[in-house]
Structures are given as structure tokens and as C-alpha cells.
C-alpha atoms as a PDB file:
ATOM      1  CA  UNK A   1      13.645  -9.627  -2.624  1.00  0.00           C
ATOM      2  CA  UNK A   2      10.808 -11.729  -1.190  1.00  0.00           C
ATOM      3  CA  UNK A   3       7.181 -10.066  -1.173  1.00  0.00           C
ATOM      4  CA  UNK A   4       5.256 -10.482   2.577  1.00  0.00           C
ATOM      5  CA  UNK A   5       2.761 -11.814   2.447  1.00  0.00           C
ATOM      6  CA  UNK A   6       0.320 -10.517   5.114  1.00  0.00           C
ATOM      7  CA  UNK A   7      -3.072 -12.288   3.823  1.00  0.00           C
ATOM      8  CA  UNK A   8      -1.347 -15.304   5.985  1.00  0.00           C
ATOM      9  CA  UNK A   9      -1.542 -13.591   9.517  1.00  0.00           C
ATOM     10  CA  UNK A  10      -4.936 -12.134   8.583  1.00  0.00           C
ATOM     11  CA  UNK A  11      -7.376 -13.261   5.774  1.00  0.00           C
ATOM     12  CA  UNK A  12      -9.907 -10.627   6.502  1.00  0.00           C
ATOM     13  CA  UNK A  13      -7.109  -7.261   5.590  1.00  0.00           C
ATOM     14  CA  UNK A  14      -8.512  -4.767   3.349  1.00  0.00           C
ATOM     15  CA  UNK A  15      -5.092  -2.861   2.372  1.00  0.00           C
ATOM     16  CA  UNK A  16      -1.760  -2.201   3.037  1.00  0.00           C
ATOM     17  CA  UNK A  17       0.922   0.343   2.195  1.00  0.00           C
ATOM     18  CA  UNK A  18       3.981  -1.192   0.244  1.00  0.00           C
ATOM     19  CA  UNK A  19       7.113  -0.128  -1.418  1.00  0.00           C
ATOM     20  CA  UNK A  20       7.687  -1.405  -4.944  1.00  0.00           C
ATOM     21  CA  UNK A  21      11.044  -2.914  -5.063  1.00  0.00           C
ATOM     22  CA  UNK A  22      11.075  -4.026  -8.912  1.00  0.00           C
ATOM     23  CA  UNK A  23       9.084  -3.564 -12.258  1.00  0.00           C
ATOM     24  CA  UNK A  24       9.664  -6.365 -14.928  1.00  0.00           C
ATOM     25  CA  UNK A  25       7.380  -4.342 -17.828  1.00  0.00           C
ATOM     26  CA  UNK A  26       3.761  -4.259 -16.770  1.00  0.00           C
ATOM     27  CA  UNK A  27       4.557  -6.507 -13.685  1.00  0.00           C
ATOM     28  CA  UNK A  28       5.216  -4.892 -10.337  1.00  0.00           C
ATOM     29  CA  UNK A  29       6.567  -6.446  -6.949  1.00  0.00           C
ATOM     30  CA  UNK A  30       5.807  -5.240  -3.366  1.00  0.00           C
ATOM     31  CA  UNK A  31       7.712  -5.683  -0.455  1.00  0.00           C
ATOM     32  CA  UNK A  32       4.557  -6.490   1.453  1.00  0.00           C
ATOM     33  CA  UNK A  33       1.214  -7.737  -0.095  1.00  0.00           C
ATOM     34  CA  UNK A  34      -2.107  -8.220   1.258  1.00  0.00           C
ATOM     35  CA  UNK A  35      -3.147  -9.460  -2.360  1.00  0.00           C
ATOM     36  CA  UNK A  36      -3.464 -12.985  -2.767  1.00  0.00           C
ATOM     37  CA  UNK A  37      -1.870 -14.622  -5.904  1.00  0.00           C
ATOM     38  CA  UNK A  38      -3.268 -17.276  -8.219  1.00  0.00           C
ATOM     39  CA  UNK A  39      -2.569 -21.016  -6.741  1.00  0.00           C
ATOM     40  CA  UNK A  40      -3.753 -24.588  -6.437  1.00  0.00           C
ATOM     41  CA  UNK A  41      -7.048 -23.209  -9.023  1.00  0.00           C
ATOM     42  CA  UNK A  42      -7.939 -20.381  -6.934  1.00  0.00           C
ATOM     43  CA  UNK A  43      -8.148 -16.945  -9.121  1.00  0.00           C
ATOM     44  CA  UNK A  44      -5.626 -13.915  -7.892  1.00  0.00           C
ATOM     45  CA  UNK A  45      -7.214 -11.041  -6.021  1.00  0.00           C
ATOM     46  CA  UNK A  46      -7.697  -8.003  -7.841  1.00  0.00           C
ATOM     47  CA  UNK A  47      -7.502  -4.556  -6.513  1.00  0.00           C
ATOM     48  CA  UNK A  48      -6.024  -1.154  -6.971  1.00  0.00           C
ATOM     49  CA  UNK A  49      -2.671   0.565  -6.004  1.00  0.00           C
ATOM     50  CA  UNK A  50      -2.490   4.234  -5.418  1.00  0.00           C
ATOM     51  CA  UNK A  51       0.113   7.045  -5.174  1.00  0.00           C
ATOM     52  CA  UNK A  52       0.771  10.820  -4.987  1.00  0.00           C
ATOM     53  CA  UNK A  53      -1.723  11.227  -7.962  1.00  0.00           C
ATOM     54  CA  UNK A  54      -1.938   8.163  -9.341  1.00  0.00           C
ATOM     55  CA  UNK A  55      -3.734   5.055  -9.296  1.00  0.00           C
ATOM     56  CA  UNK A  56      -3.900   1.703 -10.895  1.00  0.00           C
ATOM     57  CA  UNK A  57      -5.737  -1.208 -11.297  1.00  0.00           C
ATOM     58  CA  UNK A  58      -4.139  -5.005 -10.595  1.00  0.00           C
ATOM     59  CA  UNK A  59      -5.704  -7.730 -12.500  1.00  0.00           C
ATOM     60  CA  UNK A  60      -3.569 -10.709 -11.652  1.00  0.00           C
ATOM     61  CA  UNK A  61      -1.113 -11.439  -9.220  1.00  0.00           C
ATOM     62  CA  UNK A  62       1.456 -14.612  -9.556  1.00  0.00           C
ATOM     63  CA  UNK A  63       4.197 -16.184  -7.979  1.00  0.00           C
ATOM     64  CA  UNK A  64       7.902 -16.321  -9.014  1.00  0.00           C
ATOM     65  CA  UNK A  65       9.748 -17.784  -6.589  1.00  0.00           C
ATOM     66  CA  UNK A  66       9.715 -15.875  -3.404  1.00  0.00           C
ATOM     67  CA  UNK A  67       8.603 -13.077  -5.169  1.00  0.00           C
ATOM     68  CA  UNK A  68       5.009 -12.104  -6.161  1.00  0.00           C
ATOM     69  CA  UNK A  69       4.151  -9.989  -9.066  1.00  0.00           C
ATOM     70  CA  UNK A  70       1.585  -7.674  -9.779  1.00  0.00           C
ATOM     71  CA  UNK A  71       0.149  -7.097 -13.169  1.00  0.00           C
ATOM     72  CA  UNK A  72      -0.920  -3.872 -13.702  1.00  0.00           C
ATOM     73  CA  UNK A  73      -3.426  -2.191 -15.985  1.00  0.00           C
ATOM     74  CA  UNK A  74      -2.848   1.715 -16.458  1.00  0.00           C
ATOM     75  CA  UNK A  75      -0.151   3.620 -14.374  1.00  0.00           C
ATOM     76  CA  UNK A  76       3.226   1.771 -13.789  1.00  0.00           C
ATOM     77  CA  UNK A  77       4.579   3.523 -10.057  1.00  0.00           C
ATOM     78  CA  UNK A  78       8.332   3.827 -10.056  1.00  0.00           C
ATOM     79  CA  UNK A  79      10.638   1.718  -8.397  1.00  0.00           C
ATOM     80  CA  UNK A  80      11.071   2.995  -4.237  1.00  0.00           C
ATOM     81  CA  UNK A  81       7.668   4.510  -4.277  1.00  0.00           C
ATOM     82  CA  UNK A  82       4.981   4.359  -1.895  1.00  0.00           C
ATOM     83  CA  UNK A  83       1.847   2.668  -2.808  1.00  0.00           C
ATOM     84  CA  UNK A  84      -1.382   2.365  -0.709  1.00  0.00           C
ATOM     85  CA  UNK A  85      -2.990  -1.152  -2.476  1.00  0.00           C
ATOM     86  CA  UNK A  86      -7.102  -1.876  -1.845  1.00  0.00           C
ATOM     87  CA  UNK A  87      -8.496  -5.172  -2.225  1.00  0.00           C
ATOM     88  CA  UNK A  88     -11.455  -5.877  -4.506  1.00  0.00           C
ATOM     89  CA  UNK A  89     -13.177  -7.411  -0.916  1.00  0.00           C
ATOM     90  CA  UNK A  90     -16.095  -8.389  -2.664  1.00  0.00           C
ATOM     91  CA  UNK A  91     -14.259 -10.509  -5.325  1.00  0.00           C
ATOM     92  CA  UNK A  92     -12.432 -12.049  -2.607  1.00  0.00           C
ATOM     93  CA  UNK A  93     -15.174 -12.619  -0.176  1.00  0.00           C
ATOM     94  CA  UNK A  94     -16.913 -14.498  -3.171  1.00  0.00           C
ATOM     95  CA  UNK A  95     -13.643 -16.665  -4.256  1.00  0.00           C
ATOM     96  CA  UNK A  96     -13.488 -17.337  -0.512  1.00  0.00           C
ATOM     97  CA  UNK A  97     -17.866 -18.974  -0.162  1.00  0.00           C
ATOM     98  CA  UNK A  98     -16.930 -20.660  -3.532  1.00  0.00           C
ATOM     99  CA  UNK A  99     -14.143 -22.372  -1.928  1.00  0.00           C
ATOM    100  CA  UNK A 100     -15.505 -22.923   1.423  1.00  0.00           C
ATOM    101  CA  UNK A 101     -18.877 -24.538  -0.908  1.00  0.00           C
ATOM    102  CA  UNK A 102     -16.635 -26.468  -2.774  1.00  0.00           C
ATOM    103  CA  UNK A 103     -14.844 -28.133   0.432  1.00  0.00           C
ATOM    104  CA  UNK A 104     -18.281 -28.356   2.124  1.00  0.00           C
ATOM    105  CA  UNK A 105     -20.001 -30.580  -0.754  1.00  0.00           C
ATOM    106  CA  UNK A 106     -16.493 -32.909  -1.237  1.00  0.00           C
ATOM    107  CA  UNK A 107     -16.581 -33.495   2.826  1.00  0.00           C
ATOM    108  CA  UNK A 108     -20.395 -34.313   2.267  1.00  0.00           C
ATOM    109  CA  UNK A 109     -19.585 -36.348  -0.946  1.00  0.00           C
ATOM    110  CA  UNK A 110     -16.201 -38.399   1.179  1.00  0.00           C
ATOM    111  CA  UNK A 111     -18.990 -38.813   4.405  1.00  0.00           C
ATOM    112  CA  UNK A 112     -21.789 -39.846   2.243  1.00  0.00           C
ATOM    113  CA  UNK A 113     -19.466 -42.651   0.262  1.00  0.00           C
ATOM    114  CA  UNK A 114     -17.669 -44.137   3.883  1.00  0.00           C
ATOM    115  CA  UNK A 115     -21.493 -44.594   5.270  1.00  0.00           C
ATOM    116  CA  UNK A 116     -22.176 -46.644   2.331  1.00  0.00           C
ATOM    117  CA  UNK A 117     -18.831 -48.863   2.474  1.00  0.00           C
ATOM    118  CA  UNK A 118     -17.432 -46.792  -0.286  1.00  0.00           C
ATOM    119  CA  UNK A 119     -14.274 -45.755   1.103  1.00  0.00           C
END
């Protein structure tokens, strides 16, 4: 089953509710995510999944296929459950400058080399 992936109709979501549709050990999938997984050298969100009287802490996120997995730390929800996740928003607000910084300085760097005949 694919996981949505709502971080690509809105950047700036906090959470989401979500059904987990498998569990491969300490890995989890969602049928919706707002958690963004580890690509192109950008770090996975972290954040935290909660249920009935549980919760648990993500600490990576990847992609299998269609699918993305979350690795959990504590907990394990059962497969069909309900689970409200919340985004660590500062760690992603910070990935997100670094990134933007990092784009800023190389379109700097790629202006600064065609004005000297560079490029």
C-alpha cells in the first residue's frame, strides 16, 4: 500500500491522523504521512505517534518503494490502529534554513563565477 504523502500539498503541516497498514519489526507504515523521509542528503523528520494510551517516538523515516517506513523507538501500535503523529517542527524548521542557506550560498557561488567568465 502506498503511504500519502501530505508534506507535498503543504510543507508547513504540524500532524496528521493515520492508520498503520503494516509493521516489518520496529518499522511502521502509514497510510498518510506528514513526516518527511530521508532523501537526496536531507535527514528524516522526527516526531512522535500517539494512541489510546500510548505513544512513541520516530527517529527515522525511509523510503521503500511507494511505501514509507517509520522507525520507531518504544511502543510498536498494532496493525489497523489509529495514530495521531506530531512533527518535531523545530527540527524541521532548522533542516529546512540549512537547506534554503545551502541553495542561497551555491546560487551566490554559480552568480559570482559567470560575472567573472567562469561559467
Amino acid at each position: 500500500m502506498d503511504s500519502y504523502q501530505l508534506y507535498h500539498t503543504d510543507s508547513y503541516l504540524r500532524g496528521m491522523e493515520a492508520t498503520v497498514t503494516l509493521i516489518n519489526g520496529i518499522w511502521v507504515a502509514l497510510d498518510q504521512t506528514v513526516f518527511y523521509a530521508q532523501s537526496g542528503g536531507q535527514p528524516a523528520d522526527h516526531s512522535t505517534l500517539l494512541w489510546a494510551d500510548a505513544q512513541t517516538r520516530v527517529i527515522d523515516v525511509r523510503r521503500r518503494g511507494n511505501v514509507l517506513w517509520h522507525h520507531i523507538e518504544g511502543p510498536i501500535p498494532t496493525e489497523g490502529t489509529r495514530v495521531h503523529g506530531l512533527l518535531d517542527w523545530e527540527r524541521r524548521y532548522a533542516l529546512m534554513r540549512v537547506k534554503m542557506q545551502r541553495k542561497e550560498k551555491t546560487m551566490h557561488w554559480d552568480s559570482d563565477m559567470a560575472m567573472c567568465g567562469h561559467l
